[in-house]
N, C-alpha and C. Protein backbone atom coordinates (compact mmCIF):
# COMPACT_ATOMS: atom_id res chain seq x y z
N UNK A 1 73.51 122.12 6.90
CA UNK A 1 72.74 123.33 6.81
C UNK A 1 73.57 124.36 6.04
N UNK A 2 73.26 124.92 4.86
CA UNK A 2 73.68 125.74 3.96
C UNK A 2 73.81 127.12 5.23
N UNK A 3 74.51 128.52 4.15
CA UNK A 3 75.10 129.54 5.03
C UNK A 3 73.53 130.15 4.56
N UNK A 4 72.76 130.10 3.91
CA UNK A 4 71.84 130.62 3.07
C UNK A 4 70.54 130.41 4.20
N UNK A 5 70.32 129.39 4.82
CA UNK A 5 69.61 129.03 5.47
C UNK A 5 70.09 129.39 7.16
N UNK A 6 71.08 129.60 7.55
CA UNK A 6 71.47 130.05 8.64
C UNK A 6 71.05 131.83 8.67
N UNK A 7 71.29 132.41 7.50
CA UNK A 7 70.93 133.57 7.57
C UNK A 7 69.87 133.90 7.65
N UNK A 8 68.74 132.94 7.08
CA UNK A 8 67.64 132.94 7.31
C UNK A 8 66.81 133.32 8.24
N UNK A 9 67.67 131.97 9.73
CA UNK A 9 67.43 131.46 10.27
C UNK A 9 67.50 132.98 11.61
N UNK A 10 68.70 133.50 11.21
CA UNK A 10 68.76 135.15 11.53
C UNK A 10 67.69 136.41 11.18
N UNK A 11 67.82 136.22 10.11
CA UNK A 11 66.66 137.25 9.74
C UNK A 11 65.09 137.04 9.65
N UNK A 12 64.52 135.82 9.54
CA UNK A 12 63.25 136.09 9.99
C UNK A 12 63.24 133.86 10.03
N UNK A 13 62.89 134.14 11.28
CA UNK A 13 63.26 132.46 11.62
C UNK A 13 62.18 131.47 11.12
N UNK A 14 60.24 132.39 11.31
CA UNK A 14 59.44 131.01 10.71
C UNK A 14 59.91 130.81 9.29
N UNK A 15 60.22 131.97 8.42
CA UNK A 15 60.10 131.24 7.11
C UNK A 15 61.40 130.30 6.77
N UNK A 16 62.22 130.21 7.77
CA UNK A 16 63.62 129.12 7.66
C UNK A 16 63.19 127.84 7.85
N UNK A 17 62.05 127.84 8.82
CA UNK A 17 61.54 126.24 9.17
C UNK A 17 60.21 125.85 8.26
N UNK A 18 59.94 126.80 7.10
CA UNK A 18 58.63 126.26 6.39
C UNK A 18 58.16 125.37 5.57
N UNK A 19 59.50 124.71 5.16
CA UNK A 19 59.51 123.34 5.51
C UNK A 19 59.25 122.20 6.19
N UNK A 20 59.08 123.01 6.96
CA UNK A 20 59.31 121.74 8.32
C UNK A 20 57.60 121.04 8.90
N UNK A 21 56.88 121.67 8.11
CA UNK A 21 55.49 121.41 8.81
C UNK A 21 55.01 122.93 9.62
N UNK A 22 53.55 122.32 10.01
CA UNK A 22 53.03 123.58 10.63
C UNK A 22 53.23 123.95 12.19
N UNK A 23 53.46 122.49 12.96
CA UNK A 23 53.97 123.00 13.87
C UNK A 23 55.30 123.48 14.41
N UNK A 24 56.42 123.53 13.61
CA UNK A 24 57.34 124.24 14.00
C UNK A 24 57.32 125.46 13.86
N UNK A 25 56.21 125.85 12.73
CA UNK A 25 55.98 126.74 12.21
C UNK A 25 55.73 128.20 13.04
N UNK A 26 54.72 127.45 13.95
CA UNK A 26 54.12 127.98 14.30
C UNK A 26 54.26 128.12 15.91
N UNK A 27 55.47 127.67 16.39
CA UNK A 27 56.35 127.43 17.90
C UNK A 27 56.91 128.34 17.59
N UNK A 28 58.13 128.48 16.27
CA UNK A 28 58.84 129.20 15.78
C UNK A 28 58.49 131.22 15.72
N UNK A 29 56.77 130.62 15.20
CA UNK A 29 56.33 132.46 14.86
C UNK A 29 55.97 132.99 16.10
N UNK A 30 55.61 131.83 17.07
CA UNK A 30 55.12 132.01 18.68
C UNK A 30 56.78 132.83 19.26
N UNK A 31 57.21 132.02 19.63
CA UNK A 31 59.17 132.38 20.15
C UNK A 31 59.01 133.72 19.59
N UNK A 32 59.11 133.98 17.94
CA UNK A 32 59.87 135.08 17.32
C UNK A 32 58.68 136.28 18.14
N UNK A 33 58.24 136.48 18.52
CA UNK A 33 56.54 137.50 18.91
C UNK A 33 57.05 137.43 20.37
N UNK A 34 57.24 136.57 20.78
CA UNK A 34 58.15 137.02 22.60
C UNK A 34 59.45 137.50 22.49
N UNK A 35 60.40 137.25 22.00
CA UNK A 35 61.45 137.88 21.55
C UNK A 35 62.14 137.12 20.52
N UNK A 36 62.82 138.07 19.57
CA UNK A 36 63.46 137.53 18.35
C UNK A 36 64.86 136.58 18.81
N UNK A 37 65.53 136.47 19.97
CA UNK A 37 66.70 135.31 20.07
C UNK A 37 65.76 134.26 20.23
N UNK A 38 64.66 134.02 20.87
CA UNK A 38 63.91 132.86 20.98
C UNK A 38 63.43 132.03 19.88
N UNK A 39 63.26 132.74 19.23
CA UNK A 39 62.44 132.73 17.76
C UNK A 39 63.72 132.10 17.09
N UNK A 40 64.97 132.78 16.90
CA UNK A 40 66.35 132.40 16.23
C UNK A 40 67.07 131.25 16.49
N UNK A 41 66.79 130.70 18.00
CA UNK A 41 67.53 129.29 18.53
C UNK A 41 66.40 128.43 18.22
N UNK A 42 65.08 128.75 18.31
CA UNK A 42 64.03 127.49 17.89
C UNK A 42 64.35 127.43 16.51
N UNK A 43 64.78 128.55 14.87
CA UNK A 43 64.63 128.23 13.78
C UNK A 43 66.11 127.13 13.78
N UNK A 44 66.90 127.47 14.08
CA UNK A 44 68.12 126.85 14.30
C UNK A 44 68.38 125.14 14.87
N UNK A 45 67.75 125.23 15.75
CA UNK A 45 67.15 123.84 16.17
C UNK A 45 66.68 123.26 15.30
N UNK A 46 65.01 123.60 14.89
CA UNK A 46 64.65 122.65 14.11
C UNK A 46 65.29 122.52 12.53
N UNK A 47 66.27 123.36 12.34
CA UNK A 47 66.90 123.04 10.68
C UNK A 47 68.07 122.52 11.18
N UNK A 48 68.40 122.10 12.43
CA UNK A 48 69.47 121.26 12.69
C UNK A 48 69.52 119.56 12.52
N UNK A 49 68.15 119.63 13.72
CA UNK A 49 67.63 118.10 14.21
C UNK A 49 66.97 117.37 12.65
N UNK A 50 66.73 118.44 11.64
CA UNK A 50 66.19 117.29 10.53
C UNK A 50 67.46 116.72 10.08
């Protein structure tokens, strides 16, 4: 995982996983709307596990 994509993954987490398909997508924009660390360990996760 690039530093480029970690920052991302900080500053606004669905568009780090938009790649990834729609449902991370959209777990990801769910998390970030309850609180933004939630949102930040789900973008992180899923740009890990690929």
């Amino acid at each position: 995982m690039s530093i480029w994509r970690v920052l991302l993954c900080i500053i606004f987490p669905p568009l780090a996983v938009y790649d990834k398909g729609c449902g991370p997508i959209l777990l990801t924009l769910i998390l970030t709307c309850i609180g933004w660390v939630p949102g930040v360990i789900a973008a992180i996760i899923f740009n890990v596990a690929n």
